[in-house]
Protein backbone atom coordinates (compact mmCIF):
# COMPACT_ATOMS: atom_id res chain seq x y z
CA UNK A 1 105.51 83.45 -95.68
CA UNK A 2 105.25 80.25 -98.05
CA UNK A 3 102.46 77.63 -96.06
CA UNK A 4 105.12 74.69 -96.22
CA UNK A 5 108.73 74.56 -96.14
CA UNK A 6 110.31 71.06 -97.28
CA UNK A 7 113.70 69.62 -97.44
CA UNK A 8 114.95 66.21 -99.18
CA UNK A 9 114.45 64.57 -95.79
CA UNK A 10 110.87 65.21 -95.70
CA UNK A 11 110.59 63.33 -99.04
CA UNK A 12 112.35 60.08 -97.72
CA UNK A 13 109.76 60.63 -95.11
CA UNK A 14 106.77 60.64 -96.78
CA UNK A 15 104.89 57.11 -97.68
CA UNK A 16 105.48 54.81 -101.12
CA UNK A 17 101.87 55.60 -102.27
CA UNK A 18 102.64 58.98 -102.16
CA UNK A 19 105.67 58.96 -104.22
CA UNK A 20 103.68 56.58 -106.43
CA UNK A 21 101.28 59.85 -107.12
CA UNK A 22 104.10 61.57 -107.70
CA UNK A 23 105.90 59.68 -110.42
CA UNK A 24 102.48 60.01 -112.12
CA UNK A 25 101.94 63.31 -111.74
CA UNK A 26 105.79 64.29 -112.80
CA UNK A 27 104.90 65.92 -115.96
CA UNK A 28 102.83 68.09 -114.89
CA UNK A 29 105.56 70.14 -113.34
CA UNK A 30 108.69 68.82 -114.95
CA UNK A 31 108.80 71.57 -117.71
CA UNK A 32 108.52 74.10 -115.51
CA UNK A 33 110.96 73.27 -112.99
CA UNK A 34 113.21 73.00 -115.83
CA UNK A 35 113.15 76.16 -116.87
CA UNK A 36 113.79 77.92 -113.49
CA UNK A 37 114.62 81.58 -115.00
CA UNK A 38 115.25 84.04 -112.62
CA UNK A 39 112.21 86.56 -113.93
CA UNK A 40 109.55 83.77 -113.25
CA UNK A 41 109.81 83.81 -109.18
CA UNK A 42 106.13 84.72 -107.97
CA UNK A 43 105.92 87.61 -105.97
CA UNK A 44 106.07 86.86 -101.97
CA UNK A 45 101.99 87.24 -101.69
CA UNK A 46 101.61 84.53 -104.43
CA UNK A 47 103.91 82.00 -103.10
CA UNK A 48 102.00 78.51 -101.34
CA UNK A 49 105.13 76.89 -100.05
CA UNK A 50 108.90 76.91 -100.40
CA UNK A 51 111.08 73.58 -101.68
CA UNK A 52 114.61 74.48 -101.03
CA UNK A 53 114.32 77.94 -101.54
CA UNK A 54 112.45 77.67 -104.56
CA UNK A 55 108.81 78.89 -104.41
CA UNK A 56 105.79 76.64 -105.72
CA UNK A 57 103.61 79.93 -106.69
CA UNK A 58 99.48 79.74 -105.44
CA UNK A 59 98.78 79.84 -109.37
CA UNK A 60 100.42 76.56 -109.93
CA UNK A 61 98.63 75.37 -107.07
CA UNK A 62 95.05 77.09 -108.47
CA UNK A 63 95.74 75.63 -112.10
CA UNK A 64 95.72 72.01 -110.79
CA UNK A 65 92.80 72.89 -108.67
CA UNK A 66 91.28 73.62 -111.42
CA UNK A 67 92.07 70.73 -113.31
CA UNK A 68 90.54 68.23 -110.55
CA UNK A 69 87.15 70.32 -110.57
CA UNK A 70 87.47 69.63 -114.36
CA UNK A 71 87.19 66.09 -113.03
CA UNK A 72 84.35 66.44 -110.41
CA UNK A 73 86.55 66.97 -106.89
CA UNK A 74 85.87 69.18 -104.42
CA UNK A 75 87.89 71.50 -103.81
CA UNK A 76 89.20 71.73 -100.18
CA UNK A 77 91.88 72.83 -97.76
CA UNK A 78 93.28 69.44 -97.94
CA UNK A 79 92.85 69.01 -101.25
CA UNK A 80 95.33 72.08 -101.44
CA UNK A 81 97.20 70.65 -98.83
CA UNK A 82 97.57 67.63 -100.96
CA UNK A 83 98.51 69.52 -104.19
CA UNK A 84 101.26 71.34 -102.50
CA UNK A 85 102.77 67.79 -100.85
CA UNK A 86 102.71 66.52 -104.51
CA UNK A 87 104.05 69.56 -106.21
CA UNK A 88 106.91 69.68 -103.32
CA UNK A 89 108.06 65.89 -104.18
CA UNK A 90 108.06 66.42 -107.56
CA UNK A 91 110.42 69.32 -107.18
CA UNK A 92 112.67 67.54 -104.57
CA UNK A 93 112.53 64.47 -107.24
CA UNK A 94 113.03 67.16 -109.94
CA UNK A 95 115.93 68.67 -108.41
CA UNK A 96 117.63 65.16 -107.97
CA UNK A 97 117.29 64.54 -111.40
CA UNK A 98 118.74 67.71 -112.33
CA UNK A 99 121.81 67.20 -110.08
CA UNK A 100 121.84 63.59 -112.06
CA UNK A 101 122.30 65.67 -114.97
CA UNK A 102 118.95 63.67 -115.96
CA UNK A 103 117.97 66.43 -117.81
CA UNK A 104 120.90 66.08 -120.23
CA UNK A 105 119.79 62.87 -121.56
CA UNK A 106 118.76 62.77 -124.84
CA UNK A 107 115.77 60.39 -123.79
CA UNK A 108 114.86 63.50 -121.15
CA UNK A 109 115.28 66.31 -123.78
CA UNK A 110 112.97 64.48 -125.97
CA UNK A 111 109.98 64.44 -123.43
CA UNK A 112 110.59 68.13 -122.49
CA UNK A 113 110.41 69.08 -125.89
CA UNK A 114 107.43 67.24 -126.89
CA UNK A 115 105.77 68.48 -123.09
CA UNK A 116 106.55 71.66 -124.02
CA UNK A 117 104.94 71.64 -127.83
CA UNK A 118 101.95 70.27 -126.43
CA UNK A 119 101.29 72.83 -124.30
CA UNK A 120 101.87 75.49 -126.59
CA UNK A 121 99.80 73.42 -129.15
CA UNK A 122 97.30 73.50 -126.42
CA UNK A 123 97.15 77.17 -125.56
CA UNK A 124 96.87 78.36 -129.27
CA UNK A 125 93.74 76.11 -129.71
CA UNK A 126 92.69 77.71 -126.02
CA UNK A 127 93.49 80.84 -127.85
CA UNK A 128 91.84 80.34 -131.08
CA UNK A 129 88.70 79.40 -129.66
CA UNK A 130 88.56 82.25 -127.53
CA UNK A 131 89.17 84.58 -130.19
CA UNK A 132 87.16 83.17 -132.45
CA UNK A 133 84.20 81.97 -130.86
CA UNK A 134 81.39 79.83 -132.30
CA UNK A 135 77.82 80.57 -132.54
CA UNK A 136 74.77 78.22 -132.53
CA UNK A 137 73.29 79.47 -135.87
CA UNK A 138 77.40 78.53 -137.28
CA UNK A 139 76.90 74.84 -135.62
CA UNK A 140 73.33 74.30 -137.42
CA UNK A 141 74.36 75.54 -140.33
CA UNK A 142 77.60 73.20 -140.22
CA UNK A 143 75.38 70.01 -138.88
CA UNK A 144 72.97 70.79 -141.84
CA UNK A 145 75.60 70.67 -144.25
CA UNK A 146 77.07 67.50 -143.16
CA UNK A 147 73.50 65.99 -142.89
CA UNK A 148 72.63 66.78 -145.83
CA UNK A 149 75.46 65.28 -147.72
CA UNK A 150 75.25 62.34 -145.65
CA UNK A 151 72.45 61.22 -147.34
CA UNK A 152 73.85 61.53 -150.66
CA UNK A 153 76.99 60.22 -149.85
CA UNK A 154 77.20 56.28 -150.73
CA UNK A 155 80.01 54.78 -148.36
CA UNK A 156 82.28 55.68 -145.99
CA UNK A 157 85.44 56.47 -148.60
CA UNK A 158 83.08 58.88 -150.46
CA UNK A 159 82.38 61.16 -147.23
CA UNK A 160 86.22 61.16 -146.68
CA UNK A 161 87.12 62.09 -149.74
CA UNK A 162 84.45 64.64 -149.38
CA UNK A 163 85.74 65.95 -146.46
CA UNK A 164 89.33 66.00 -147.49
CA UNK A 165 88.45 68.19 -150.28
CA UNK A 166 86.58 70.56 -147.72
CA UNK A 167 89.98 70.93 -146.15
């Protein structure tokens, strides 16, 4: 059983700061709420509230939890609580738009597709460096490089051109 349960009611409910953190925090969950395909629904255990019978899964939840540790919160029940409140008005908002036809706009398909290629642009660099980690001896010996050249490069023009041509 989902920990919340909202309606569009509950939105016009909630305060104007609130929906203020929402409007910033739209992209975050635009893309995906836009691309509601049936095979995506998190399984019952994994679901952290319900917005009109769609679920908000617990990893959606954990991902932004993990982006505000990235940032030095805490991590909290009512920082959860929080998350969940802001992911549930940005579906409600969401789902207006959608019934808007919003998401039809060329202006709207425009920022969905650029969303959407940078975050696959950002998972194949989280991929690549994964795969392909870096060492400390690589870093010296790249530093080293660099240093050295620096000192016989003459101005700054010369060290771009020099590393253009190590492209």
């Amino acid at each position: 059983m989902p920990f919340f349960q909202f309606t569009f009611k509950d939105l016009q409910m909630m305060s104007i700061k609130s929906r203020i953190l929402l409007a910033s925090a739209a992209s975050l969950f635009i893309l995906s709420a836009c691309n509601g395909k049936a095979g995506n629904a998190p399984a019952a255990g994994d679901v952290a509230a319900t917005v009109n019978g769609t679920p908000i899964s617990k990893g959606s939840v954990d991902q932004i939890v993990g982006q505000r540790l990235a940032m030095g919160q805490p991590d909290s029940p009512e920082t959860r609580k929080a998350i969940i409140n802001q992911l549930a008005m940005q579906m409600l908002v969401s789902e207006e738009a959608i019934k808007k036809n919003l998401d039809k706009t060329p202006e709207v398909v425009d920022q969905l597709n650029l969303t959407r290629q940078s975050i696959l642009a950002n998972a194949f660099v989280q991929d690549y460096t994964k795969n392909n980690p870096v060492s400390d001896d690589m870093l010296k010996a790249e530093y080293d490089k660099i240093k050295a050249h620096r000192c016989q490069v003459p101005n700054t023009r010369h060290a771009i051109s020099w590393w253009i041509r190590r492209l």
